[in-house]
Protein backbone atom coordinates (compact mmCIF):
# COMPACT_ATOMS: atom_id res chain seq x y z
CA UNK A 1 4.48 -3.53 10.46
CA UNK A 2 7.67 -5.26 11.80
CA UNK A 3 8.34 -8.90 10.85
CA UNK A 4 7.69 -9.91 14.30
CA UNK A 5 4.16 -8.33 14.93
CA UNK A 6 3.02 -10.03 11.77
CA UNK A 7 4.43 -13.26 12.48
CA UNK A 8 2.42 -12.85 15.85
CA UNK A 9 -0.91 -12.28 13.89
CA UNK A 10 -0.61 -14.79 11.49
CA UNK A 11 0.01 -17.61 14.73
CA UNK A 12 -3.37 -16.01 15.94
CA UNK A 13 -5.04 -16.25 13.13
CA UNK A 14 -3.95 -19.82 13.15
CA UNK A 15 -4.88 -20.53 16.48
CA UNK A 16 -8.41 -18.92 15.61
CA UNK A 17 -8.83 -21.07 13.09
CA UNK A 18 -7.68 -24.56 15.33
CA UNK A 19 -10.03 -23.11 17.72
CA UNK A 20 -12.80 -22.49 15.42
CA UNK A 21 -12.87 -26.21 14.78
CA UNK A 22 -12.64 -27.27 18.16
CA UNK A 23 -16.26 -25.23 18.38
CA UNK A 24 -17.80 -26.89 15.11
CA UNK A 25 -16.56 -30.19 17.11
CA UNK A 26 -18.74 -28.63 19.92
CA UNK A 27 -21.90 -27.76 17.96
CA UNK A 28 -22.23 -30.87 16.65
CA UNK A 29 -22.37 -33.11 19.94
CA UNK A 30 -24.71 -29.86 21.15
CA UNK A 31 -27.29 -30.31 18.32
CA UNK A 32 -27.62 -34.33 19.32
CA UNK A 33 -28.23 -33.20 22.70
CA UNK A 34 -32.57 -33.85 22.76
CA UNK A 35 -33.82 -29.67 23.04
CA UNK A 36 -35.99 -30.67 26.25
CA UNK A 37 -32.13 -30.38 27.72
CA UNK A 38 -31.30 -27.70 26.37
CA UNK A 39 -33.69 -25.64 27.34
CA UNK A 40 -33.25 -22.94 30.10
CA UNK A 41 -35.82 -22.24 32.87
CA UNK A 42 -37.34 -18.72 32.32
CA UNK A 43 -39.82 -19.44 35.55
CA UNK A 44 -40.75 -15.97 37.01
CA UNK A 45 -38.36 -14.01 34.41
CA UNK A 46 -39.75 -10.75 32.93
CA UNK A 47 -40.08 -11.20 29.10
CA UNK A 48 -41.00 -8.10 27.07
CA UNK A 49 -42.16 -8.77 23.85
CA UNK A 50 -42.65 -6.04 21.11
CA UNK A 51 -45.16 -5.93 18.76
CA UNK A 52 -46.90 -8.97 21.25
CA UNK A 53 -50.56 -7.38 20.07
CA UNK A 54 -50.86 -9.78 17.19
CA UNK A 55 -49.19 -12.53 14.99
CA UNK A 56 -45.98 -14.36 15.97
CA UNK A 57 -45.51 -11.81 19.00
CA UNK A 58 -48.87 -13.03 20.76
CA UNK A 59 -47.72 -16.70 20.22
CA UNK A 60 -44.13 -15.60 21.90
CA UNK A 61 -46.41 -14.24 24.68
CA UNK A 62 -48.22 -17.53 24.95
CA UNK A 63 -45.34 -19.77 24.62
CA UNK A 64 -43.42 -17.76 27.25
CA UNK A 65 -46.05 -17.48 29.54
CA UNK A 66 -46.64 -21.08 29.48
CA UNK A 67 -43.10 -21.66 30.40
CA UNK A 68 -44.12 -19.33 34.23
CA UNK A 69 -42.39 -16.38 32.55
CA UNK A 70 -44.43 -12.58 33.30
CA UNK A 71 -45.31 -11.10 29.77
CA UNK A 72 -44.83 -7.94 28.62
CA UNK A 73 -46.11 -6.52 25.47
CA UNK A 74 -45.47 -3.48 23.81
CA UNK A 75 -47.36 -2.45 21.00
CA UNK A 76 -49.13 0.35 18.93
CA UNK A 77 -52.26 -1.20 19.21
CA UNK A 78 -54.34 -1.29 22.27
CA UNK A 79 -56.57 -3.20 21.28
CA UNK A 80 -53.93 -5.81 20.14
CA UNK A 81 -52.10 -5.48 23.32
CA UNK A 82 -55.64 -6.74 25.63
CA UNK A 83 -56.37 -9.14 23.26
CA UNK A 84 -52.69 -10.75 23.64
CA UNK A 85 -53.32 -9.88 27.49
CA UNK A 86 -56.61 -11.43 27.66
CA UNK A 87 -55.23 -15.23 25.97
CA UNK A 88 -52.40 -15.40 28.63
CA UNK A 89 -54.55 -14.75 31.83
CA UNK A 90 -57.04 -17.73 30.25
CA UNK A 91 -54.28 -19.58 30.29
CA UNK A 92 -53.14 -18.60 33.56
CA UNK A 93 -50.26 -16.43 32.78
CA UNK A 94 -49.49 -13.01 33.77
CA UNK A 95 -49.57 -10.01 31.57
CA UNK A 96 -48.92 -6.54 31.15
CA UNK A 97 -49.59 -4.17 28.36
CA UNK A 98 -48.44 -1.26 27.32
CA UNK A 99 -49.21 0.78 24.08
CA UNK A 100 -46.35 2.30 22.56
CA UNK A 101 -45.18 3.60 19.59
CA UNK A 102 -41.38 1.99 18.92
CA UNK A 103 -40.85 4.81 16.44
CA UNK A 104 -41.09 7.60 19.26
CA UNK A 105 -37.73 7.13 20.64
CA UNK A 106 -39.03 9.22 23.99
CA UNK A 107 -42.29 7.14 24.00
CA UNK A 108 -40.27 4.24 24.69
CA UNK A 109 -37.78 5.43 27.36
CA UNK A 110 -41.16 6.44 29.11
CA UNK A 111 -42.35 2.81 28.35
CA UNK A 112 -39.38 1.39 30.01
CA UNK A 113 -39.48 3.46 32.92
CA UNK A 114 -43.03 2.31 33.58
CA UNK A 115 -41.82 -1.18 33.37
CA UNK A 116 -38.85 -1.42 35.45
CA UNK A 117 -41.16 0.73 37.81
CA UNK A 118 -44.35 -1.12 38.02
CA UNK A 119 -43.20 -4.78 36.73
CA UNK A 120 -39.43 -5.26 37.51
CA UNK A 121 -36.32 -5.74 35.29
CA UNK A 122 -36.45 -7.25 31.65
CA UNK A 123 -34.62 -10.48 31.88
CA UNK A 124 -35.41 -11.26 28.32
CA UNK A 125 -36.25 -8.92 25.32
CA UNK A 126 -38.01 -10.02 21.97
CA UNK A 127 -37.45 -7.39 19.20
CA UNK A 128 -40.43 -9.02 16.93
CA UNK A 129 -42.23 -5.71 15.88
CA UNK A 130 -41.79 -5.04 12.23
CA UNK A 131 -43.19 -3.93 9.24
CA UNK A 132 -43.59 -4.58 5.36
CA UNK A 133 -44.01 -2.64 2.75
CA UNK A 134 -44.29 -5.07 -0.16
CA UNK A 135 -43.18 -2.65 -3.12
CA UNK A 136 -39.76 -1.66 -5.10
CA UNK A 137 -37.74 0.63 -3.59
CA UNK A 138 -38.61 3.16 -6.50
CA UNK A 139 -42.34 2.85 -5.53
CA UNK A 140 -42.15 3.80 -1.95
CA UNK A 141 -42.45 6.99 -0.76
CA UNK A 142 -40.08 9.15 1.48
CA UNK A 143 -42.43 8.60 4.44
CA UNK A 144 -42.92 4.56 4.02
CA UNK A 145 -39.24 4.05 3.68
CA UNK A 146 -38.40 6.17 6.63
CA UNK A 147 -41.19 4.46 9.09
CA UNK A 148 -39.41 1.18 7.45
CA UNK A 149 -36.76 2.28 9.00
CA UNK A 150 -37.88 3.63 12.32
CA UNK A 151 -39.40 0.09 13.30
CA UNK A 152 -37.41 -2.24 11.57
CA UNK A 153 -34.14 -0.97 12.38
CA UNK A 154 -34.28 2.24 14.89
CA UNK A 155 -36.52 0.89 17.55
CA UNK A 156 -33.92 -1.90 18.30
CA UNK A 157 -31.22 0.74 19.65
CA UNK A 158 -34.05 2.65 21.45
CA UNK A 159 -35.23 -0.80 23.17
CA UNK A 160 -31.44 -1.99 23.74
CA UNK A 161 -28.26 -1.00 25.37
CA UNK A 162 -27.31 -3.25 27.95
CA UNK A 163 -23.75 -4.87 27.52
CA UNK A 164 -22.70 -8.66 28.72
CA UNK A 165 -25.82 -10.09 27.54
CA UNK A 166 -26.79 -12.91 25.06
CA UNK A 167 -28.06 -12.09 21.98
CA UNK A 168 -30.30 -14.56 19.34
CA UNK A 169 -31.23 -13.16 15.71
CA UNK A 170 -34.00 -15.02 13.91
CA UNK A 171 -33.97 -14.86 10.09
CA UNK A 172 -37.27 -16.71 8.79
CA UNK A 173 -38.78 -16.72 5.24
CA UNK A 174 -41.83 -15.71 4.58
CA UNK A 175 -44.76 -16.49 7.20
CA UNK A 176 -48.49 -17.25 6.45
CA UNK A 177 -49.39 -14.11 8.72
CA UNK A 178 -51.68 -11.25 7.02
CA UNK A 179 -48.24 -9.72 6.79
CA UNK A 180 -47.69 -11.89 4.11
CA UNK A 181 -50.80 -11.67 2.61
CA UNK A 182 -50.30 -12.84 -1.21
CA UNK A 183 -46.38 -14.11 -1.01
CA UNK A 184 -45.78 -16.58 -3.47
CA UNK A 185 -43.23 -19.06 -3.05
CA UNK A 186 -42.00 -21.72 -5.90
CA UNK A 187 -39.24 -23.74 -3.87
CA UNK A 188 -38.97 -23.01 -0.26
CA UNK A 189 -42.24 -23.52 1.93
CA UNK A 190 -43.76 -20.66 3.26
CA UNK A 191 -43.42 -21.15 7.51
CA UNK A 192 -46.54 -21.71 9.71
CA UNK A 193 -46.57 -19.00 12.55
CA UNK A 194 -47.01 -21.39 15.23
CA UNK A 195 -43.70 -23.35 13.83
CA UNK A 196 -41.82 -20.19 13.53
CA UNK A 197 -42.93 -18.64 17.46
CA UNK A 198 -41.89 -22.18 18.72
CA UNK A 199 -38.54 -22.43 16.74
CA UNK A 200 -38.41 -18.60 18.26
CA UNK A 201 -38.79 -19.56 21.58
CA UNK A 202 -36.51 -22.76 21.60
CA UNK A 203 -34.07 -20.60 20.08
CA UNK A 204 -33.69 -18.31 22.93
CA UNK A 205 -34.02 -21.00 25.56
CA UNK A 206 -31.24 -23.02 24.14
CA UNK A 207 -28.89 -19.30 23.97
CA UNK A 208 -28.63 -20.53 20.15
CA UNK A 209 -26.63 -17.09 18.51
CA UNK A 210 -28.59 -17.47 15.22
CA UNK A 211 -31.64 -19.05 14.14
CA UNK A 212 -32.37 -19.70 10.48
CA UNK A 213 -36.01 -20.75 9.25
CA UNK A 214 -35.90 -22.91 7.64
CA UNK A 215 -32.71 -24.37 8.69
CA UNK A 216 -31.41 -25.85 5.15
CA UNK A 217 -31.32 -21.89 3.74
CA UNK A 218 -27.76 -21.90 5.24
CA UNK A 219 -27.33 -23.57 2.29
CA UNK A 220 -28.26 -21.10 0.36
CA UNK A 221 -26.88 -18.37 2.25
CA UNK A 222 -23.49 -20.14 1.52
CA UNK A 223 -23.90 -20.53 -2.11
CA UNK A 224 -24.37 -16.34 -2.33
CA UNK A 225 -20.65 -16.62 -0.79
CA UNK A 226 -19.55 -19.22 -3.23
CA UNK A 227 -21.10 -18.74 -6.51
CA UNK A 228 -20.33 -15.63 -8.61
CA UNK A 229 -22.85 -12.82 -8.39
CA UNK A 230 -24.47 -13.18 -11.71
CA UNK A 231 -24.89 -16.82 -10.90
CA UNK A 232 -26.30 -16.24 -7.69
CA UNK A 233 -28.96 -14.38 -9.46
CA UNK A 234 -29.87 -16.85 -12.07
CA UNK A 235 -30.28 -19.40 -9.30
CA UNK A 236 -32.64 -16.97 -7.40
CA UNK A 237 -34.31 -16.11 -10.90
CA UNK A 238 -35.07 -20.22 -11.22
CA UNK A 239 -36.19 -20.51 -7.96
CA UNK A 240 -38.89 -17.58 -8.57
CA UNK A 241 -37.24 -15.52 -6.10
CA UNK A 242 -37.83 -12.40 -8.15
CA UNK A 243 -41.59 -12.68 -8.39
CA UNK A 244 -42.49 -13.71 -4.71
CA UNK A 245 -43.86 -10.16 -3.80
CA UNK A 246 -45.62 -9.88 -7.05
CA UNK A 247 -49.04 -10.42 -5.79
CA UNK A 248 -48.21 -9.10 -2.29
CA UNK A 249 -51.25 -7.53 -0.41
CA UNK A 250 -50.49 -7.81 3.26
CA UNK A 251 -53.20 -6.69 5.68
CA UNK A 252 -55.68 -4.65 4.25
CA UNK A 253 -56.12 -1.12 6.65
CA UNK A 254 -59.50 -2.22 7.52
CA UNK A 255 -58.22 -5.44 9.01
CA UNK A 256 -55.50 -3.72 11.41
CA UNK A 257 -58.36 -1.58 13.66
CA UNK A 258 -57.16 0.65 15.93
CA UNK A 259 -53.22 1.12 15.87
CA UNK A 260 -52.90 0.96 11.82
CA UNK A 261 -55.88 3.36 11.25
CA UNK A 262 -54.22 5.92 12.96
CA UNK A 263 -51.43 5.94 10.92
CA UNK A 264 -51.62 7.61 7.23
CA UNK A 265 -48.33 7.04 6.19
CA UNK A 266 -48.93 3.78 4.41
CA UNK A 267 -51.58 4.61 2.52
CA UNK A 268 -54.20 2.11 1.50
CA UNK A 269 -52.49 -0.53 2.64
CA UNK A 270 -50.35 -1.22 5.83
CA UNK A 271 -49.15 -4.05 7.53
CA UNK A 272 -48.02 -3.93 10.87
């Protein structure tokens, strides 16, 4: 590289960096703005929620729905999905279910076709299906790790690929959901569901780029860059990091009815 084209990248790199604090000027007088200010309408938007036939995505549903927004949610379980549909019309929302399996990459360009079809376009999309497996990488089988995988991982390409949009990730800890069935946790709290589908929500109102729950992990998240690896992992050994999945259940199969009963690839115990 010629003297001159690095010169050039090392004043933009500078500039990045002058720039970059301008925007941590910027945060800050953001986050003393009150939320209620924030917040954008989502009146008569389209919000498609996945896995909306239980846990934190049926609270999305709600929260959205109170907001005027028309729910949609996509999940493997019918019976989930009327349930979730069922809450929001008592509340006086509207609602549309479909059952669909994110895994089946065809199942859900179907899905989508039916949406834009019979419901409109997706203004906003909540990728909140997941899964859990709760066991060492050694103890899983080839079919757990793949479905892993398939929903945690896959199903966002096949449920994505628009361009020019904005984009908020959610990293919470653990949350007292029968996913979680059994987590232990010594030092950080484990998160009420209806704190986490509200923090969700606000999140995406307010654009935020990243949400982290609870908020003082960045903390922690930092010391992982700072602190030498085999420090890192005596600090995560103190804090009983190691052992929080040691009693891990999750929701039993019999708990799940319809859409985990169908599926024998986890076994005698699922969690969806």
């Amino acid at each position: 590289m010629a003297f001159s084209e690095t010169l050039i990248t090392v004043l933009l790199a500078l500039f990045a960096l002058l720039t970059s604090v301008y925007y941590a000027l910027e945060s800050l007088v953001i986050s003393l703005v009150p939320r209620k200010f924030r917040r954008k309408s989502v009146e008569g938007q389209v919000v498609l929620v996945t896995g909306g036939g239980s846990g934190i995505g049926r609270l999305i549903c709600l929260k959205m729905a109170a907001r005027g927004a028309k729910i949609v949610t996509w999940d493997v379980s019918t019976q989930g999905n009327e349930e979730t549909k069922r809450l929001v019309l008592e509340a006086g929302g509207k609602c549309h279910v479909y059952t669909v399996d994110l895994c089946d990459r065809l199942a859900v360009y179907d899905a989508a076709s039916k949406v834009k079809k019979e419901v409109g376009k997706v203004d906003i999309l909540v990728n909140n299906a997941g899964i859990v497996t709760g066991k060492t990488f050694k103890d899983s089988p080839d079919e757990l790790i793949k479905k892993t995988f398939d929903v945690n991982i896959m199903s966002h390409f096949w449920v994505e690929g628009y361009t020019g949009v904005k984009t908020t990730v959610v990293c919470p800890y653990y949350i007292s959901t029968g996913m979680f069935e059994g987590v232990q946790s010594k030092l950080i709290p484990i998160l009420k569901p209806e704190f986490v589908a509200s923090e969700v929500v606000d999140g995406i109102l307010m654009n935020c780029t990243i949400v982290i729950l609870p908020s003082f992990c960045r903390i922690l998240i930092l010391l992982k860059h700072i602190l030498p690896a085999k420090g890192g992992w005596r600090l995560y050994k103190a804090c009983g990091g190691h052992l929080t999945m040691q009693d891990f259940r999750g929701r039993l199969k019999n708990d799940l009815k319809e859409s985990e009963t169908k599926d024998n690839l986890l076994n005698d115990r699922i969690i969806a």
